[in-house]
N, C-alpha and C. Protein backbone atom coordinates (compact mmCIF):
# COMPACT_ATOMS: atom_id res chain seq x y z
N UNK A 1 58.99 -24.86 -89.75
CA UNK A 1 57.71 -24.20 -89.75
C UNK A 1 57.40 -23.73 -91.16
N UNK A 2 56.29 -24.11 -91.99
CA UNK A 2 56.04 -23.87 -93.31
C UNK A 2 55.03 -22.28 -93.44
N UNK A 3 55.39 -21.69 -93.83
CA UNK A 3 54.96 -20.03 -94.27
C UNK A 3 54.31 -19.88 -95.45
N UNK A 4 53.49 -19.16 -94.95
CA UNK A 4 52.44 -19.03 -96.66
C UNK A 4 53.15 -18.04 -97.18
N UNK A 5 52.38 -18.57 -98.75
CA UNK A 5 53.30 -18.25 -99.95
C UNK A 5 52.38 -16.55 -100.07
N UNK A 6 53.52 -15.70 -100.45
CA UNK A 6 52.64 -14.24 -100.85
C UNK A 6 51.81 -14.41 -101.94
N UNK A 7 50.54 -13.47 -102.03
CA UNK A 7 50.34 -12.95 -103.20
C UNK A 7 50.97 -12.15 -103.85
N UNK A 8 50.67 -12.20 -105.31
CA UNK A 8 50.96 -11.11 -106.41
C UNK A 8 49.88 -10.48 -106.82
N UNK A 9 49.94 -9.10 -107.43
CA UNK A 9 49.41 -8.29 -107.59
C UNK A 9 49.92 -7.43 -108.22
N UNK A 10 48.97 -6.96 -109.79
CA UNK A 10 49.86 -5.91 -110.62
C UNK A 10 48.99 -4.73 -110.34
N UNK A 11 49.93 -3.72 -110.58
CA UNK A 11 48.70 -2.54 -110.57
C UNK A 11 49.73 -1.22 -111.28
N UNK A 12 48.75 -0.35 -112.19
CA UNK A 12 49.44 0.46 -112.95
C UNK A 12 49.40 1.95 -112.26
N UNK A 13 50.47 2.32 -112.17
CA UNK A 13 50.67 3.67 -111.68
C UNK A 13 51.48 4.73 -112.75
N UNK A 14 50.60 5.75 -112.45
CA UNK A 14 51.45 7.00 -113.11
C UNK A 14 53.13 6.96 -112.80
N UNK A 15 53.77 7.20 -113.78
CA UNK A 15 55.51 7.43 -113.83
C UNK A 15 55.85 8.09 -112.33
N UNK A 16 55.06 9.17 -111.97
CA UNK A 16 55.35 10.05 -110.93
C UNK A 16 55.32 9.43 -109.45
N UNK A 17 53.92 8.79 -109.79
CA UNK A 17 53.87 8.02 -108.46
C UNK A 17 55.04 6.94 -108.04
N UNK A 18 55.32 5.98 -109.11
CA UNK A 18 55.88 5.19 -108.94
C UNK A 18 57.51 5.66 -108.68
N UNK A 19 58.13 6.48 -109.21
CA UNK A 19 59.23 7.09 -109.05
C UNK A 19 59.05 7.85 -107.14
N UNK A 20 58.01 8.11 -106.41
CA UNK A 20 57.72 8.32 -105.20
C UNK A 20 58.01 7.12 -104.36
N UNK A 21 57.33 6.44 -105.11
CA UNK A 21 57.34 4.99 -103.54
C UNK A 21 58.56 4.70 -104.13
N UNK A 22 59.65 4.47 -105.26
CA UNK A 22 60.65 4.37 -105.20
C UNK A 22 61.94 4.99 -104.34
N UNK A 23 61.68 6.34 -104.25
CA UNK A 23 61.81 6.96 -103.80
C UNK A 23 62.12 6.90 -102.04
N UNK A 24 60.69 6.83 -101.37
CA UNK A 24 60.68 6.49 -100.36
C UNK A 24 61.38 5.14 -99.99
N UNK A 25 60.90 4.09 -100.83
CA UNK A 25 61.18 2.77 -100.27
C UNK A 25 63.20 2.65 -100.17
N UNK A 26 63.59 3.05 -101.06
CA UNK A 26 65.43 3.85 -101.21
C UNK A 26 65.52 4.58 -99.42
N UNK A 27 64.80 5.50 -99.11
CA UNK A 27 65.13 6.32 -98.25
C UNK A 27 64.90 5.49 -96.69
N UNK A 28 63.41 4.46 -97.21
CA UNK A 28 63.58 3.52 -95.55
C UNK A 28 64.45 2.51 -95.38
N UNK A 29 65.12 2.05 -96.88
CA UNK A 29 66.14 1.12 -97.16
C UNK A 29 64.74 -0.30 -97.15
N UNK A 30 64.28 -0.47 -97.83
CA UNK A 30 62.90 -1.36 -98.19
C UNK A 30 62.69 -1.32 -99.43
N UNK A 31 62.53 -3.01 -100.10
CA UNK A 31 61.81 -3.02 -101.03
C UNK A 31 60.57 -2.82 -101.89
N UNK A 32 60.42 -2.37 -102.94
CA UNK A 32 59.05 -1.48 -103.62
C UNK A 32 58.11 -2.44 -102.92
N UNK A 33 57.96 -3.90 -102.67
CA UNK A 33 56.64 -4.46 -102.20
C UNK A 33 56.70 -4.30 -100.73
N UNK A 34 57.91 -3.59 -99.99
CA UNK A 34 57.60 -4.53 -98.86
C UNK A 34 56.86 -3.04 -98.11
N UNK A 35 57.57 -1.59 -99.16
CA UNK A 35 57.14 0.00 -98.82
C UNK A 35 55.92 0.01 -98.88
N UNK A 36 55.09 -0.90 -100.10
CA UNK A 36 53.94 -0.81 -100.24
C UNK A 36 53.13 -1.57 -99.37
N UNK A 37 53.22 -2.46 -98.75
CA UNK A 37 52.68 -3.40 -97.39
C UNK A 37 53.08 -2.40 -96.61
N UNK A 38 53.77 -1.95 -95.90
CA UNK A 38 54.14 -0.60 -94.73
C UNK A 38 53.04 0.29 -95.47
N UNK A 39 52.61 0.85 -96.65
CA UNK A 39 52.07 2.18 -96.49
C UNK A 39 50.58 1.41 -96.41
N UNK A 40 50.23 0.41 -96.92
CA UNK A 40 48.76 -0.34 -96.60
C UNK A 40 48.46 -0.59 -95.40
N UNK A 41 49.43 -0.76 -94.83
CA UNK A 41 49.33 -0.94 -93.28
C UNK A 41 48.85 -0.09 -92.23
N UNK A 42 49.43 1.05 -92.80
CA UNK A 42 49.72 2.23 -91.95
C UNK A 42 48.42 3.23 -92.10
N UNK A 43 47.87 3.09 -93.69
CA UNK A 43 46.44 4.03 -94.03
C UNK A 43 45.19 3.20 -93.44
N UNK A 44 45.44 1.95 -93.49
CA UNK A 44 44.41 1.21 -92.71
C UNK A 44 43.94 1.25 -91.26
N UNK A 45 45.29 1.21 -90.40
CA UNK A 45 45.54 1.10 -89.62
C UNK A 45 44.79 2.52 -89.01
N UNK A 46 45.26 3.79 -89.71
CA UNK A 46 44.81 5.35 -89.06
C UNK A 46 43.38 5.19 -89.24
N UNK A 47 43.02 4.33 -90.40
CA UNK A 47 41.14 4.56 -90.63
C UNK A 47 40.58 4.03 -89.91
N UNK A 48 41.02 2.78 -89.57
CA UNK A 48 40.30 1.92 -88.82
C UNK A 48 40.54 0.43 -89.38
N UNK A 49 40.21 0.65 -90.54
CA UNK A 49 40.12 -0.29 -91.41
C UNK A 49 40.62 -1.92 -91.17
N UNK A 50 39.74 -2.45 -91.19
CA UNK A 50 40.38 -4.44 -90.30
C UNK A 50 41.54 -5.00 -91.03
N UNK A 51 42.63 -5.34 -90.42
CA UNK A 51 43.48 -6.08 -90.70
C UNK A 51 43.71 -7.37 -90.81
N UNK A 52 42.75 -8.38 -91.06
CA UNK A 52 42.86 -9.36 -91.12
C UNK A 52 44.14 -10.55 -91.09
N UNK A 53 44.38 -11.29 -89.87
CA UNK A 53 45.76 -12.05 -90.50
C UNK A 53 47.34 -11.35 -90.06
N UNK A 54 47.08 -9.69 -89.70
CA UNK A 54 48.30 -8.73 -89.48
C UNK A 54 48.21 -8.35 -87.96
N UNK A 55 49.03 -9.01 -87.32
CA UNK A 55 49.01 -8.88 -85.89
C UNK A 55 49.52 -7.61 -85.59
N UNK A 56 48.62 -7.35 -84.21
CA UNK A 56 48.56 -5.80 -84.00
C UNK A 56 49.79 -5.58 -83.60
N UNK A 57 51.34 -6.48 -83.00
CA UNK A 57 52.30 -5.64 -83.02
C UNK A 57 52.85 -5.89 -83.42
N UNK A 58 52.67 -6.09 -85.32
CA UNK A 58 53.26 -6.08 -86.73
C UNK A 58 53.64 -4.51 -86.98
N UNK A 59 54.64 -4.22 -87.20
CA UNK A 59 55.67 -3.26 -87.65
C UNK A 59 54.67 -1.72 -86.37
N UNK A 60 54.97 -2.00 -85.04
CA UNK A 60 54.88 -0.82 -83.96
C UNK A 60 54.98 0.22 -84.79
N UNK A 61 54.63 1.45 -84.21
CA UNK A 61 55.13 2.73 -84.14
C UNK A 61 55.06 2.84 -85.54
N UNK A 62 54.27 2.47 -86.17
CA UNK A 62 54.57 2.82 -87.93
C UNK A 62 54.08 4.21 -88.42
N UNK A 63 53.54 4.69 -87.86
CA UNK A 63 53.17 6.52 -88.35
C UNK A 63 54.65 7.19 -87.89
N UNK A 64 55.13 6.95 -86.93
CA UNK A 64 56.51 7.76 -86.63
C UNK A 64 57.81 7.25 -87.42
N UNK A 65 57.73 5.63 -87.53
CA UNK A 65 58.63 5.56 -88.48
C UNK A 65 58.69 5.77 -90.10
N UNK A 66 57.36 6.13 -90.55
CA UNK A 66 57.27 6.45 -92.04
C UNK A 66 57.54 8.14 -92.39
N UNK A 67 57.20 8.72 -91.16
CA UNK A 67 57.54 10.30 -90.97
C UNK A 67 58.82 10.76 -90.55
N UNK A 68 59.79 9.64 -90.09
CA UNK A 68 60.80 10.10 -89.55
C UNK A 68 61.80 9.93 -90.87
N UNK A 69 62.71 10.43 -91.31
CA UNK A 69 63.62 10.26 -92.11
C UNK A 69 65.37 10.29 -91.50
């Protein structure tokens, strides 16, 4: 079964921030891109905001597992 290829994407963050999602992504045991797809997911997801392509029971329960430590 052939899988699409990811995008890339640069984006500049303050020292502080980035030392955060480091941070976090260490503490869920997740890599910096994959913390940052979980937290896009998850702010979208509370707004409303359409997910295009991300099936709705792509990563369940994700507000309890980003709060739980």
């Amino acid at each position: 079964m052939a899988t699409s290829k990811s995008e890339v994407i640069s984006v500049r963050v303050e020292p502080h921030i980035k030392s955060a999602l480091q941070s976090a992504s260490e503490r869920k045991m997740r890599s910096l891109a994959n913390m940052f797809e979980v937290m896009v997911v998850a702010y979208c997801r509370e707004r409303g905001y359409p997910l295009p392509g991300v099936p709705a029971e792509a990563l369940p329960n994700l507000k309890a597992r980003l709060t739980s430590s």
